[in-house]
N, C-alpha and C. Protein backbone atom coordinates (compact mmCIF):
# COMPACT_ATOMS: atom_id res chain seq x y z
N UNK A 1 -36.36 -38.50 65.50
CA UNK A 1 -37.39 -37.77 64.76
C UNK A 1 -36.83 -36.45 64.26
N UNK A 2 -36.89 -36.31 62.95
CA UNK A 2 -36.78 -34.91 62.75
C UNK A 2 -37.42 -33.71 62.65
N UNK A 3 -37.23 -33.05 62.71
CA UNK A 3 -38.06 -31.41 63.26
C UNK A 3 -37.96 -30.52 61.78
N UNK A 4 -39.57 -30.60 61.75
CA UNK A 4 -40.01 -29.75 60.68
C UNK A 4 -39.52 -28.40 60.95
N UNK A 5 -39.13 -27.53 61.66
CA UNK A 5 -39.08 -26.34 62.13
C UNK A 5 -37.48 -26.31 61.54
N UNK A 6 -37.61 -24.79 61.10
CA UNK A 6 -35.83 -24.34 61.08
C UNK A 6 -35.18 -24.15 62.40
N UNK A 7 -33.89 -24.39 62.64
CA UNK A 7 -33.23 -23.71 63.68
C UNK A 7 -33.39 -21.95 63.28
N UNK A 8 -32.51 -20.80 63.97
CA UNK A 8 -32.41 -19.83 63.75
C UNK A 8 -31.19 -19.77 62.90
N UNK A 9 -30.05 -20.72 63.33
CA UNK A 9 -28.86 -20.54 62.37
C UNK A 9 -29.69 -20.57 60.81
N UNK A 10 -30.30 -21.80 60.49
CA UNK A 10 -30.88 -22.27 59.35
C UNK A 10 -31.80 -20.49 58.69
N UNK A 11 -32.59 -20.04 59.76
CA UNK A 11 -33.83 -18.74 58.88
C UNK A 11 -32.79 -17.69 58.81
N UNK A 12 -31.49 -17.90 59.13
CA UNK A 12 -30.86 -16.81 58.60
C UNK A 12 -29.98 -16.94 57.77
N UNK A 13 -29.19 -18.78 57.48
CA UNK A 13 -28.73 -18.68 56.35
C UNK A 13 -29.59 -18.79 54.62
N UNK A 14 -31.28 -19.00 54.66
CA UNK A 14 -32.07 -19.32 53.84
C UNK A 14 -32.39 -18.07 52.97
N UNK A 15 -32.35 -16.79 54.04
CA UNK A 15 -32.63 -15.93 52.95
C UNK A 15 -31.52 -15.13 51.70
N UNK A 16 -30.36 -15.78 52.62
CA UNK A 16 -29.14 -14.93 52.09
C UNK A 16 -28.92 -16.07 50.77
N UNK A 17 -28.91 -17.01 51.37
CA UNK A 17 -29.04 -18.12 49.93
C UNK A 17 -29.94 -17.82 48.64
N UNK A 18 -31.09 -17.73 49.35
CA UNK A 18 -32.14 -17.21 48.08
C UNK A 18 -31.88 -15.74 47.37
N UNK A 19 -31.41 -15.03 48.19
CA UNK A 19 -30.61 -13.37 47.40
C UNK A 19 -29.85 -13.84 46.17
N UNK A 20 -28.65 -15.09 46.37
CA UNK A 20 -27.16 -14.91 46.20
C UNK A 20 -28.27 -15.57 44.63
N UNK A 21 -28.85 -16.59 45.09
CA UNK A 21 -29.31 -17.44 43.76
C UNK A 21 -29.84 -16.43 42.89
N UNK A 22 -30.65 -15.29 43.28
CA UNK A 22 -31.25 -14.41 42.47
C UNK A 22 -30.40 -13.87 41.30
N UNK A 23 -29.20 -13.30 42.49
CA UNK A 23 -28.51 -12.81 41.61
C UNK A 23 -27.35 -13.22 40.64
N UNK A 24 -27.56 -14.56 40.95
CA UNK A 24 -26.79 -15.25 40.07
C UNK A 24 -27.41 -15.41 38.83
N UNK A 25 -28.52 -15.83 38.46
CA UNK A 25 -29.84 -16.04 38.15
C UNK A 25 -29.48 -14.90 36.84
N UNK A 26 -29.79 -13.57 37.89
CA UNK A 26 -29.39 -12.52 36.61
C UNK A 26 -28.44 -12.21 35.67
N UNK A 27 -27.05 -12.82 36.83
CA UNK A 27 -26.25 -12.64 35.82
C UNK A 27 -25.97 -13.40 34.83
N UNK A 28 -26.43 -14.62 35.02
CA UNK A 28 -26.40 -15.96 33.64
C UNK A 28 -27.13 -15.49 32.76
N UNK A 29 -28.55 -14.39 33.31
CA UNK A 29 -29.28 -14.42 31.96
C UNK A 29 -28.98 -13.10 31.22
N UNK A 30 -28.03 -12.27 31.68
CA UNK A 30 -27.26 -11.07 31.56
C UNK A 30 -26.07 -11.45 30.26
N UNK A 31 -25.30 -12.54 30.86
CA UNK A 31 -24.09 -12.83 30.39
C UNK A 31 -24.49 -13.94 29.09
N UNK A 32 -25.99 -14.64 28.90
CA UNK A 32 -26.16 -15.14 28.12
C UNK A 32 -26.52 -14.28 26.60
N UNK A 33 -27.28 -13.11 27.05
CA UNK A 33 -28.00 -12.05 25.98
C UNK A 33 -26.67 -11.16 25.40
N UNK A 34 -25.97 -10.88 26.18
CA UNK A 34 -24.57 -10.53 25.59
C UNK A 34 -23.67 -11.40 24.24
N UNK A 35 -23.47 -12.68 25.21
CA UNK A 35 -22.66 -13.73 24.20
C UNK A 35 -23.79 -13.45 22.88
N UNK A 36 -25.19 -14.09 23.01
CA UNK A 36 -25.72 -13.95 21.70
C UNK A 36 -25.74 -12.40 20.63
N UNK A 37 -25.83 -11.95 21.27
CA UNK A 37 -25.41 -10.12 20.56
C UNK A 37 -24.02 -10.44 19.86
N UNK A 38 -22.73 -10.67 21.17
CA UNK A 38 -21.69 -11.09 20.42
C UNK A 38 -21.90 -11.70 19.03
N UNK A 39 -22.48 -12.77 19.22
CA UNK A 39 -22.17 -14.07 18.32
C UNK A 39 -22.92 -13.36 17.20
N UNK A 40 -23.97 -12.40 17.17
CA UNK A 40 -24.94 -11.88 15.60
C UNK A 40 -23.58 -11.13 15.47
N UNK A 41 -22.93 -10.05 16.53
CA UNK A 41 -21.94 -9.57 15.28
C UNK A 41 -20.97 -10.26 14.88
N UNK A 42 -20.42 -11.08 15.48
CA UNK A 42 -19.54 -12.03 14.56
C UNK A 42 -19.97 -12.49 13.28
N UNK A 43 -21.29 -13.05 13.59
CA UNK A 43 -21.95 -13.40 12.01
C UNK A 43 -21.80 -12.36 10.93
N UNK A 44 -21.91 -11.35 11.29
CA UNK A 44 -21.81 -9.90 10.27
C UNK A 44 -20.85 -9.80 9.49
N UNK A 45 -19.22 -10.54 9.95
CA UNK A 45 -18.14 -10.70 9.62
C UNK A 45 -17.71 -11.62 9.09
N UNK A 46 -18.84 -12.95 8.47
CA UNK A 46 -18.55 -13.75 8.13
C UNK A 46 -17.41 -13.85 7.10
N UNK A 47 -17.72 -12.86 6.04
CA UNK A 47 -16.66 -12.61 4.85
C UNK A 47 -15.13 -12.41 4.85
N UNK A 48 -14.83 -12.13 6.36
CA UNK A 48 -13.26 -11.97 7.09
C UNK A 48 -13.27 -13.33 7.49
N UNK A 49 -11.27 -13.38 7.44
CA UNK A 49 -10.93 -14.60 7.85
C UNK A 49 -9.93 -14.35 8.18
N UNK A 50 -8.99 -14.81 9.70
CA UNK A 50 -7.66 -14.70 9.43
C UNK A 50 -7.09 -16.02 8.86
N UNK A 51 -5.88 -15.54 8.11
CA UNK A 51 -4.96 -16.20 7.28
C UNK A 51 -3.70 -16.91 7.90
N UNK A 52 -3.57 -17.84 7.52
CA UNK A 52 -2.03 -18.23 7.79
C UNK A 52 -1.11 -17.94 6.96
N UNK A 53 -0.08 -16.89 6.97
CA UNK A 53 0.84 -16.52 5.81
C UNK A 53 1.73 -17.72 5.75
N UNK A 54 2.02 -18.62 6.46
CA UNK A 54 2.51 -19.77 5.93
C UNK A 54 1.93 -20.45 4.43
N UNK A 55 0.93 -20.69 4.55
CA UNK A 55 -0.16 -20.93 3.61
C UNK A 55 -0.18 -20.57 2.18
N UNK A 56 0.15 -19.38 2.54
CA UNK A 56 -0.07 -18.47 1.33
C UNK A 56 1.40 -17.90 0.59
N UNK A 57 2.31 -19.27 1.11
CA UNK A 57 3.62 -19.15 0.71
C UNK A 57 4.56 -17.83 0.90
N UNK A 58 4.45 -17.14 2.00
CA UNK A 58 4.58 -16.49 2.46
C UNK A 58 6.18 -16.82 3.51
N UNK A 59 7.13 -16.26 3.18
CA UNK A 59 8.29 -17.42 3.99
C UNK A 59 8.67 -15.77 4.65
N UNK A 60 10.19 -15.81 5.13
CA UNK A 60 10.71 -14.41 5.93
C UNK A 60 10.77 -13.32 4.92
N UNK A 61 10.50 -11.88 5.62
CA UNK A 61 10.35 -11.04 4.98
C UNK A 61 12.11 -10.67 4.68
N UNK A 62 12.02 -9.77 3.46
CA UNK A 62 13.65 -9.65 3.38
C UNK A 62 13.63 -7.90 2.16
N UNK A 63 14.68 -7.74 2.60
CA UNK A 63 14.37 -6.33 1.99
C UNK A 63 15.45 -6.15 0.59
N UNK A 64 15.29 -5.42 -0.52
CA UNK A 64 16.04 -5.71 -2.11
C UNK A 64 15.94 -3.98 -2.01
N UNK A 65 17.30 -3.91 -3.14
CA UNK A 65 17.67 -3.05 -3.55
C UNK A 65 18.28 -3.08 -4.93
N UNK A 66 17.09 -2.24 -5.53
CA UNK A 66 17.22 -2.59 -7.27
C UNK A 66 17.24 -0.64 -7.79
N UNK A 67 19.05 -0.63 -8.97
CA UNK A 67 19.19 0.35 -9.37
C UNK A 67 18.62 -0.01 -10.61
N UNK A 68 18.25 0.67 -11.64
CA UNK A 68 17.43 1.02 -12.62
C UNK A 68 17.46 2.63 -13.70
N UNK A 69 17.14 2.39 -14.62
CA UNK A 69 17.45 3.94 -15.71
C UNK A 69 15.92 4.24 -15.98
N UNK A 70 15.14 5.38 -16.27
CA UNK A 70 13.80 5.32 -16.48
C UNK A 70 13.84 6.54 -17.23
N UNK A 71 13.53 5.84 -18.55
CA UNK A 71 13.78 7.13 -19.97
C UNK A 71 12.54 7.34 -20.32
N UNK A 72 12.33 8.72 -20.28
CA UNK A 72 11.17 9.77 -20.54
C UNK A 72 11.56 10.29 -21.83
N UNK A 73 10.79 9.78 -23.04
CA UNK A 73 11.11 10.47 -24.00
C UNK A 73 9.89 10.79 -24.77
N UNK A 74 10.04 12.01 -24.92
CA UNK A 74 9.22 12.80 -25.84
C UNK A 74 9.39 13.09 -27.26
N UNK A 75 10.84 12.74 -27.36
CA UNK A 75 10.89 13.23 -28.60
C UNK A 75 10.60 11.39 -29.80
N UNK A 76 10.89 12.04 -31.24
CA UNK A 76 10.92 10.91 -31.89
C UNK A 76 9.21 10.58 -32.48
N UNK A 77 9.72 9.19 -33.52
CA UNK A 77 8.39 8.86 -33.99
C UNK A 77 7.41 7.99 -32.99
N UNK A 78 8.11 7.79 -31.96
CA UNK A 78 7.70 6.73 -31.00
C UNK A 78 7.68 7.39 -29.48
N UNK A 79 7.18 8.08 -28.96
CA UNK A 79 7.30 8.83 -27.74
C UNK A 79 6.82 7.52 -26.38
N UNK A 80 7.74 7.67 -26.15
CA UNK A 80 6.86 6.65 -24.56
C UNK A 80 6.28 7.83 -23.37
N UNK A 81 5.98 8.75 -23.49
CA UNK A 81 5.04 9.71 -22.96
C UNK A 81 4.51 10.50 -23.66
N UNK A 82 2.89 10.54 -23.62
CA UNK A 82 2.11 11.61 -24.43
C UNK A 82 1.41 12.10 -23.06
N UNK A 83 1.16 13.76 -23.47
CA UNK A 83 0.73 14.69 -22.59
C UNK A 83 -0.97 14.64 -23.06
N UNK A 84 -1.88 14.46 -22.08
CA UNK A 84 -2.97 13.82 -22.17
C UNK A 84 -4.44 15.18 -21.99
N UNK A 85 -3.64 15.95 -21.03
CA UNK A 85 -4.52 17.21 -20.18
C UNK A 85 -3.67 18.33 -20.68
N UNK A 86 -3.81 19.58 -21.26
CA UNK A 86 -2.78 20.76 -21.11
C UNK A 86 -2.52 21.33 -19.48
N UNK A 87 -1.53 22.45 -19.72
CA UNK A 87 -1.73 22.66 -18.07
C UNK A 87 -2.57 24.12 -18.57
N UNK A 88 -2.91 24.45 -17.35
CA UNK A 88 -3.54 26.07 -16.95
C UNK A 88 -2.90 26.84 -18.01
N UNK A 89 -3.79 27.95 -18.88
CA UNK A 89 -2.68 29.03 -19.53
C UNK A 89 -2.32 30.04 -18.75
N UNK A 90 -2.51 30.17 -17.34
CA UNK A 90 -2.05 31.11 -16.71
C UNK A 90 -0.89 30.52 -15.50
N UNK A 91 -0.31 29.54 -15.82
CA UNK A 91 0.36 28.69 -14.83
C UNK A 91 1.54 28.83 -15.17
N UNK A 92 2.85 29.28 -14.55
CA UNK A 92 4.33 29.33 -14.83
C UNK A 92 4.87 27.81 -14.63
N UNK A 93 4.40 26.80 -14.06
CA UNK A 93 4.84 25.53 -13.42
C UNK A 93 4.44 24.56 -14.76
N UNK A 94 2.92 24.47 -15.16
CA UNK A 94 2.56 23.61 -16.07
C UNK A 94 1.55 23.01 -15.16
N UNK A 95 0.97 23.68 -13.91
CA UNK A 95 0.24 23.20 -13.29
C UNK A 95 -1.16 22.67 -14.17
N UNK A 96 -1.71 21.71 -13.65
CA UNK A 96 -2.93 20.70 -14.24
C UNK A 96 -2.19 20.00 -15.43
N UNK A 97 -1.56 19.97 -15.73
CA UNK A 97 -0.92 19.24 -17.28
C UNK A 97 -0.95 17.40 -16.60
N UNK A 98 -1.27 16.89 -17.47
CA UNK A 98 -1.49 15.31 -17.15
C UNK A 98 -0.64 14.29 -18.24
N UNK A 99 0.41 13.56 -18.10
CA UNK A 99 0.94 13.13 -18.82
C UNK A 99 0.69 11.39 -18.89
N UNK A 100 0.63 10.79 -19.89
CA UNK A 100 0.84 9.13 -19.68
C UNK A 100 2.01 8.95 -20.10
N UNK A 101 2.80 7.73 -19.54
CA UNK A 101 3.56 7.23 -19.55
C UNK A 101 4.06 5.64 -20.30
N UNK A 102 4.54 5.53 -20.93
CA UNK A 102 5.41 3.60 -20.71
C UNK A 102 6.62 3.93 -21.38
N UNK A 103 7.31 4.01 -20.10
CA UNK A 103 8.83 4.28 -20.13
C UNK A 103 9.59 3.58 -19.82
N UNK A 104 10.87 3.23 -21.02
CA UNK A 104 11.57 1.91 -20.65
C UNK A 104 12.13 1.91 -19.55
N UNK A 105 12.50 1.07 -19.07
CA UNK A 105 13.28 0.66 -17.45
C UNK A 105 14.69 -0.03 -18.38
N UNK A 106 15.65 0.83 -17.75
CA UNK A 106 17.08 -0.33 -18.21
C UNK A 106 18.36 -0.61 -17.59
N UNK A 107 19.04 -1.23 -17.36
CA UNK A 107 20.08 -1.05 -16.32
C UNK A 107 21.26 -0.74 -16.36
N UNK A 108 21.51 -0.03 -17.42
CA UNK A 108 22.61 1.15 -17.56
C UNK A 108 22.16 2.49 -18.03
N UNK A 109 22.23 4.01 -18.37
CA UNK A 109 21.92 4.80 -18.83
C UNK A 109 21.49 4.70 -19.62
N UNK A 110 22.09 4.10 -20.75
CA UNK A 110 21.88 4.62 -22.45
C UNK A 110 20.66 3.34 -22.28
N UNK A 111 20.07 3.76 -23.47
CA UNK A 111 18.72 3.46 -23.91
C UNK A 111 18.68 1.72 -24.67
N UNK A 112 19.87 1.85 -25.08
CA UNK A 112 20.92 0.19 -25.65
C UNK A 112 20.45 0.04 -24.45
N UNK A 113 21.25 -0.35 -23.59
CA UNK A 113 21.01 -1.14 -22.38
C UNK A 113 20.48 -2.04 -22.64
N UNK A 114 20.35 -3.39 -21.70
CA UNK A 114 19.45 -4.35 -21.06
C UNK A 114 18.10 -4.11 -20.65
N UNK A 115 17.00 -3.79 -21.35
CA UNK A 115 15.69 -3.89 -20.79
C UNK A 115 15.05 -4.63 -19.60
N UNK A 116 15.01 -3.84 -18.60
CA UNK A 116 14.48 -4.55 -17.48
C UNK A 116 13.25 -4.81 -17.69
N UNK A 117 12.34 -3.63 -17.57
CA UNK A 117 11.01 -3.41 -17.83
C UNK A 117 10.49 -2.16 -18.28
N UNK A 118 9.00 -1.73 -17.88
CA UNK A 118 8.32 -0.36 -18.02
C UNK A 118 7.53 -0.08 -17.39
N UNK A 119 7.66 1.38 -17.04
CA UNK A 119 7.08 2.13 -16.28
C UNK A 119 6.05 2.66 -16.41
N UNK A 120 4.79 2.41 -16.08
CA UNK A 120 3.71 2.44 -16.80
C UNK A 120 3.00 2.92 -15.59
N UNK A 121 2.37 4.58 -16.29
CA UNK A 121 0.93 5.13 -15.06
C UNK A 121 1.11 6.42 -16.29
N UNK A 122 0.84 7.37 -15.31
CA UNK A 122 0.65 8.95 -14.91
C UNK A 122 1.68 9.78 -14.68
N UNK A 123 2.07 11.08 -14.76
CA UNK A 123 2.53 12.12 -14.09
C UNK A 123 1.80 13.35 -13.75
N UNK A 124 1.28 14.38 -12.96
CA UNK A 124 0.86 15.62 -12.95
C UNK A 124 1.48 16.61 -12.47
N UNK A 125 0.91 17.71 -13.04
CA UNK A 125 1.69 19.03 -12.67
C UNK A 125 1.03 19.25 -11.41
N UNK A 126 1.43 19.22 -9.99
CA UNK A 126 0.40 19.47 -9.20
C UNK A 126 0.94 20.36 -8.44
N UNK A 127 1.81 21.13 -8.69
CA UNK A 127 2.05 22.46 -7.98
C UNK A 127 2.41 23.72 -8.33
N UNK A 128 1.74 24.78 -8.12
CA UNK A 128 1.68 26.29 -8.39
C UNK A 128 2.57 26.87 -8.35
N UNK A 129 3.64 26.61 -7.88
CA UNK A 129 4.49 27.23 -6.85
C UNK A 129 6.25 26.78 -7.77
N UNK A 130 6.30 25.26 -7.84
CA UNK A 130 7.15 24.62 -8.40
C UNK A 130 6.90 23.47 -9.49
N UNK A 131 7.80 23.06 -10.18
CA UNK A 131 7.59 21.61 -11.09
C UNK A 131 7.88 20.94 -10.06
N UNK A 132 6.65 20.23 -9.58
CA UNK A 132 6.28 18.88 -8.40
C UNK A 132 5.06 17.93 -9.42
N UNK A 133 5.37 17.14 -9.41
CA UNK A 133 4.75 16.02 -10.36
C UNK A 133 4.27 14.98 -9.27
N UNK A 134 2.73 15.15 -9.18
CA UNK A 134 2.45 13.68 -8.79
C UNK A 134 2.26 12.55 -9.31
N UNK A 135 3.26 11.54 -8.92
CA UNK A 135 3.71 10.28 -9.99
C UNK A 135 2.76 9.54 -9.47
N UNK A 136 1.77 8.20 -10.01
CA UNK A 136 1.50 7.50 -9.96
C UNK A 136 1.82 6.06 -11.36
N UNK A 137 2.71 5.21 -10.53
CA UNK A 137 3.33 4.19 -12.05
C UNK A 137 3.56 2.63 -11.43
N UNK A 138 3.51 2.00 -11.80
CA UNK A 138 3.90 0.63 -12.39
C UNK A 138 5.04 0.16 -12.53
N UNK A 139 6.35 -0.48 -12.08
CA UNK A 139 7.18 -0.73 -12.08
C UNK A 139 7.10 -2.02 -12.79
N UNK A 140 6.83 -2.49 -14.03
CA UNK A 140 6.68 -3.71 -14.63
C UNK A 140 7.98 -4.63 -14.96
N UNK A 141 8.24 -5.58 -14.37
CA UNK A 141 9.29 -5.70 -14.82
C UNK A 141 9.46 -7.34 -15.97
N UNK A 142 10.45 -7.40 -16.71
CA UNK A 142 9.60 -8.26 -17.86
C UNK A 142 11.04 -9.71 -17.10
N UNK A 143 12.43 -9.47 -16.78
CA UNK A 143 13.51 -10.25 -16.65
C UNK A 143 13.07 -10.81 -15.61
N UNK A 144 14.41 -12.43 -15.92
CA UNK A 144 14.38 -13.26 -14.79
C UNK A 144 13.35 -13.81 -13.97
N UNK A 145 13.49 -13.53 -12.35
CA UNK A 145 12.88 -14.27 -11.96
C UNK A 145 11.43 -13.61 -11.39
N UNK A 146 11.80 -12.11 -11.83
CA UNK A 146 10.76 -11.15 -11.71
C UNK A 146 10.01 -10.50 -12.69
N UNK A 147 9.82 -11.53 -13.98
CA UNK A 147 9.26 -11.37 -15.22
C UNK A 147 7.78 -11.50 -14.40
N UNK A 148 7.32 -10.56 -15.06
CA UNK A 148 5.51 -10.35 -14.43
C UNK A 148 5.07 -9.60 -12.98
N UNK A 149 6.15 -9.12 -12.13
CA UNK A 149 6.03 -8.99 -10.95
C UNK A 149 6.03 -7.66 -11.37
N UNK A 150 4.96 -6.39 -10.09
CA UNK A 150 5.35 -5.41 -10.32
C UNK A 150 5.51 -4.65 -9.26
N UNK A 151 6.26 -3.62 -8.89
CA UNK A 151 6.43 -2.48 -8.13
C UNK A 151 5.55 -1.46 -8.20
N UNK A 152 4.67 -1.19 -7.35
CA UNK A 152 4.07 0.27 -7.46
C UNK A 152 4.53 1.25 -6.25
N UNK A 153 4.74 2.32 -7.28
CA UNK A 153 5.05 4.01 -6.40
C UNK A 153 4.25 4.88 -6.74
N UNK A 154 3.46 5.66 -5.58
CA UNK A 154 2.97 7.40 -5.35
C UNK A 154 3.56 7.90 -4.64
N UNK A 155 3.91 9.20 -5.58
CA UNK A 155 4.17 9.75 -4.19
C UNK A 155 4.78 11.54 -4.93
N UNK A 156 5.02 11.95 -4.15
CA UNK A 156 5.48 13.47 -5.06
C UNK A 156 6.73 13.58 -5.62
N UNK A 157 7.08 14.36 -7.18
CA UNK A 157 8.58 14.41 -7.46
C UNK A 157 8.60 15.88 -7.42
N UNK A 158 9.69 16.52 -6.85
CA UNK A 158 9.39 17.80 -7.28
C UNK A 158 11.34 17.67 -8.02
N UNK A 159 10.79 17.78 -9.29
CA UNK A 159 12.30 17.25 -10.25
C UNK A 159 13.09 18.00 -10.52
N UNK A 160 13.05 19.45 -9.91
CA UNK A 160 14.53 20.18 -9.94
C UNK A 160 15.14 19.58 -8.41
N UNK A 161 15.28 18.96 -7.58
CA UNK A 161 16.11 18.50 -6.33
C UNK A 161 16.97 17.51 -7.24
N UNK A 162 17.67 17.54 -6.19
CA UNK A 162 18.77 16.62 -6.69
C UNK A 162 18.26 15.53 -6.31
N UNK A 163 17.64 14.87 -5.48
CA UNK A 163 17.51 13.35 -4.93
C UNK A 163 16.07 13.97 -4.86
N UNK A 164 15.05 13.05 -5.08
CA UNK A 164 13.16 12.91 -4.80
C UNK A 164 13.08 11.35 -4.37
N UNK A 165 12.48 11.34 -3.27
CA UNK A 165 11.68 10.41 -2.30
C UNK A 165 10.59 10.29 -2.83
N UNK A 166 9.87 8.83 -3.27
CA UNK A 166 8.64 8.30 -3.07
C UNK A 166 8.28 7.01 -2.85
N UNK A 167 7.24 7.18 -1.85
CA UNK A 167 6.93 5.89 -1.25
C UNK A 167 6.50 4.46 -2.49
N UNK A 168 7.17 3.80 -1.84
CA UNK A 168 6.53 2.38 -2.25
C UNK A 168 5.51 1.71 -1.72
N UNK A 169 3.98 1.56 -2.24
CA UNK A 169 3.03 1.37 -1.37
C UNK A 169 2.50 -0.10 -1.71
N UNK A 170 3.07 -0.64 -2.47
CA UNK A 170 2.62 -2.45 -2.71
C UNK A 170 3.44 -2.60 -4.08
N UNK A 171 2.46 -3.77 -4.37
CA UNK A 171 3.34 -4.61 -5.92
C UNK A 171 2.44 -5.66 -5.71
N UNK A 172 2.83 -6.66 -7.43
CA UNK A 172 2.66 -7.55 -7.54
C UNK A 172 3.14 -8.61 -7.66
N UNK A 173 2.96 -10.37 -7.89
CA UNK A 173 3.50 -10.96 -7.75
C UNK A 173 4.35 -11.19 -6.47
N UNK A 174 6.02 -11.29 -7.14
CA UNK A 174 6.86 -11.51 -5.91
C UNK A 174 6.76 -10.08 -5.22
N UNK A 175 6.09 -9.13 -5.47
CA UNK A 175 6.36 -8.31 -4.37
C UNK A 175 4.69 -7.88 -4.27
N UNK A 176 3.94 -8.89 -3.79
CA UNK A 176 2.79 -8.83 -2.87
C UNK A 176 3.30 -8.00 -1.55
N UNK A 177 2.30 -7.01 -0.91
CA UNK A 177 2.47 -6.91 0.81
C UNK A 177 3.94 -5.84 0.55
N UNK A 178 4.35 -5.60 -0.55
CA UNK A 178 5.63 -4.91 -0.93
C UNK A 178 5.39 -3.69 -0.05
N UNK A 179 6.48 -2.58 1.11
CA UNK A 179 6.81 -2.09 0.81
C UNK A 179 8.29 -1.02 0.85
N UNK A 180 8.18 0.11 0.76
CA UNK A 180 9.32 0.94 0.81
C UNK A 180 9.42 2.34 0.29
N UNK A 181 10.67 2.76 -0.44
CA UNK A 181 10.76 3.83 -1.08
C UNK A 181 11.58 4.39 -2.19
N UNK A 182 11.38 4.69 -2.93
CA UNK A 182 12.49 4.98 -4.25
C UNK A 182 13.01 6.28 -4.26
N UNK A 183 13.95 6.42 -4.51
CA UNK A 183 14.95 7.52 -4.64
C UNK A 183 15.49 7.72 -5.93
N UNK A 184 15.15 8.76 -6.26
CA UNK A 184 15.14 9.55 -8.06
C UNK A 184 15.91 10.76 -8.12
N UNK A 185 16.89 10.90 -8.68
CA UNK A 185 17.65 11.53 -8.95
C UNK A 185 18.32 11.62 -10.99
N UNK A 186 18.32 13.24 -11.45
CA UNK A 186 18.38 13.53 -12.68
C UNK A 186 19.83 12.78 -13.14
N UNK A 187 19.16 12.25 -13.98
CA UNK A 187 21.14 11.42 -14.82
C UNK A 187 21.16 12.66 -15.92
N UNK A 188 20.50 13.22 -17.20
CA UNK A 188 20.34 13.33 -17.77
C UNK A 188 19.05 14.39 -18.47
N UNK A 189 19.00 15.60 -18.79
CA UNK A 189 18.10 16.18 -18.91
C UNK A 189 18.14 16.65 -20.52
N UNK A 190 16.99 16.88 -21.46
CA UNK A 190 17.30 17.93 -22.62
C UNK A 190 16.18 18.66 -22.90
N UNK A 191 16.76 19.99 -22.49
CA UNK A 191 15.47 21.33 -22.46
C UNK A 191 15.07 21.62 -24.53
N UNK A 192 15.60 20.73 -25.08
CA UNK A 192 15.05 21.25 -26.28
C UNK A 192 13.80 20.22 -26.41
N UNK A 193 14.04 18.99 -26.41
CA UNK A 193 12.99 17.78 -26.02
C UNK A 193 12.14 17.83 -25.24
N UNK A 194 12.40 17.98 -23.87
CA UNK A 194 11.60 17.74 -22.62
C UNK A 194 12.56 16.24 -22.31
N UNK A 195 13.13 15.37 -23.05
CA UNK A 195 13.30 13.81 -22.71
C UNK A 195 14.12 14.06 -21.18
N UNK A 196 14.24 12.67 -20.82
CA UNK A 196 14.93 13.03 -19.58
C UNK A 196 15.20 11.13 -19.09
N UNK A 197 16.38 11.20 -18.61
CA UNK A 197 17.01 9.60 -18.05
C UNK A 197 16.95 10.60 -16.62
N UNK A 198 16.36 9.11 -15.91
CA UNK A 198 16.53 8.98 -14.27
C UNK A 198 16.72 8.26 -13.88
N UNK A 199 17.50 8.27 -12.89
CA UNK A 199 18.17 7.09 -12.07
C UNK A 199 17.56 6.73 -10.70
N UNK A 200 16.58 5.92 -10.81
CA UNK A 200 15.82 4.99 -9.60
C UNK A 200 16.54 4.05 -8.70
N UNK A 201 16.70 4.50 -7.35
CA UNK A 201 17.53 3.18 -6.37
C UNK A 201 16.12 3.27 -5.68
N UNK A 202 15.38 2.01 -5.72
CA UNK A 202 14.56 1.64 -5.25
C UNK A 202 14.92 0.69 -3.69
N UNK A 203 14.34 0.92 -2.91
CA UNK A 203 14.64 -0.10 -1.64
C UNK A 203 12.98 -0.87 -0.97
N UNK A 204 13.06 -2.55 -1.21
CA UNK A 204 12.00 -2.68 -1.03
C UNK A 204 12.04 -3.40 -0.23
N UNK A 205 10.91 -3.90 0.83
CA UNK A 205 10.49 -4.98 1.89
C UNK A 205 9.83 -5.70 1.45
N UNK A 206 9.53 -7.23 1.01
CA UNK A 206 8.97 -7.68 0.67
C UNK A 206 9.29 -9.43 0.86
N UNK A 207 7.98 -10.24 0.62
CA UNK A 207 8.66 -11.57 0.82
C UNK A 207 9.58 -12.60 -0.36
């Protein structure tokens, strides 16, 4: 016959059982209201995705180094830079002056040369102090296998140094995800013109 009655072992393991369940209890319904919170903000993010750069033809990254000529000419019937903004009349630098650009790209000095491409943006006078030009341009290039692809650089020139640094912050085409930094240095100056050849060693990361 069995005995309706608990032992004592039994009334003392019953209540600790019924605690443990409680609090289990809570935490399922704790850990369930969370996940769903989770899961609305995930929904929020629907519009993100990660990518497989395989996919997206994307193979090892590899880094190029392309020299280049970039002729600023002002003078002539055909100027590939017109000055767009004057600068300040009280400015020794040419500060605020705003220039546009499409300046041939070529791969020897002289202007004959081989046409690579053109350089196509902005220049500004953006400092009081010195001729520092903030460049913003287009590295277009029209040859080979990089016909349509482009290089973009910002970054500051201040064009009396002998060597100017500016970053490479993307591109197009083959140089998607591009980047690096270009190094500009004077080939060529004429203070009666303003014209001016520069010599770009560009160094890029890209796929």
């Amino acid at each position: 016959m069995i005995s309706k009655t608990c032992s004592p072992t039994m009334a003392r393991i019953l209540p600790i059982t019924n605690t443990q369940l409680i609090i289990f209890s809570l935490l399922l319904s704790s850990f369930a209201t969370i996940s769903v919170s989770a899961a609305k903000v995930d929904g929020d993010d629907d519009f993100v995705r990660t990518m497989d750069r395989k996919l997206m033809g994307l193979k090892k990254e590899k880094i190029s180094h392309f020299r280049l000529y970039w002729h600023d000419i002002y003078s002539g019937h055909n100027p590939s830079v017109i000055p767009i903004i004057p600068p300040s009349n009280t400015s020794k630098t040419g500060f605020g002056s705003v220039s546009m650009i499409d300046d041939p790209l070529t791969e020897g000095p002289e202007l004959s040369s081989k046409l690579l491409g053109r350089a196509q943006g902005f220049y500004a006078q953006a400092s009081q102090q010195e001729v520092g030009l903030l460049m913003a341009m287009n590295f277009a290039f029209t040859q080979g296998k990089y016909n349509g692809s482009t290089i973009t650089i910002l970054g500051r020139n201040p064009v009396f140094n002998k060597v100017r640094e500016m970053p490479v912050i993307g591109g197009s085409g083959l140089f998607r995800f591009a980047r690096g930094y270009a190094q500009a240095s004077t080939h060529k100056f004429t203070p009666a013109t303003g014209d001016a050849i520069v010599e770009y060693n560009i160094y890029v990361l890209h796929y």
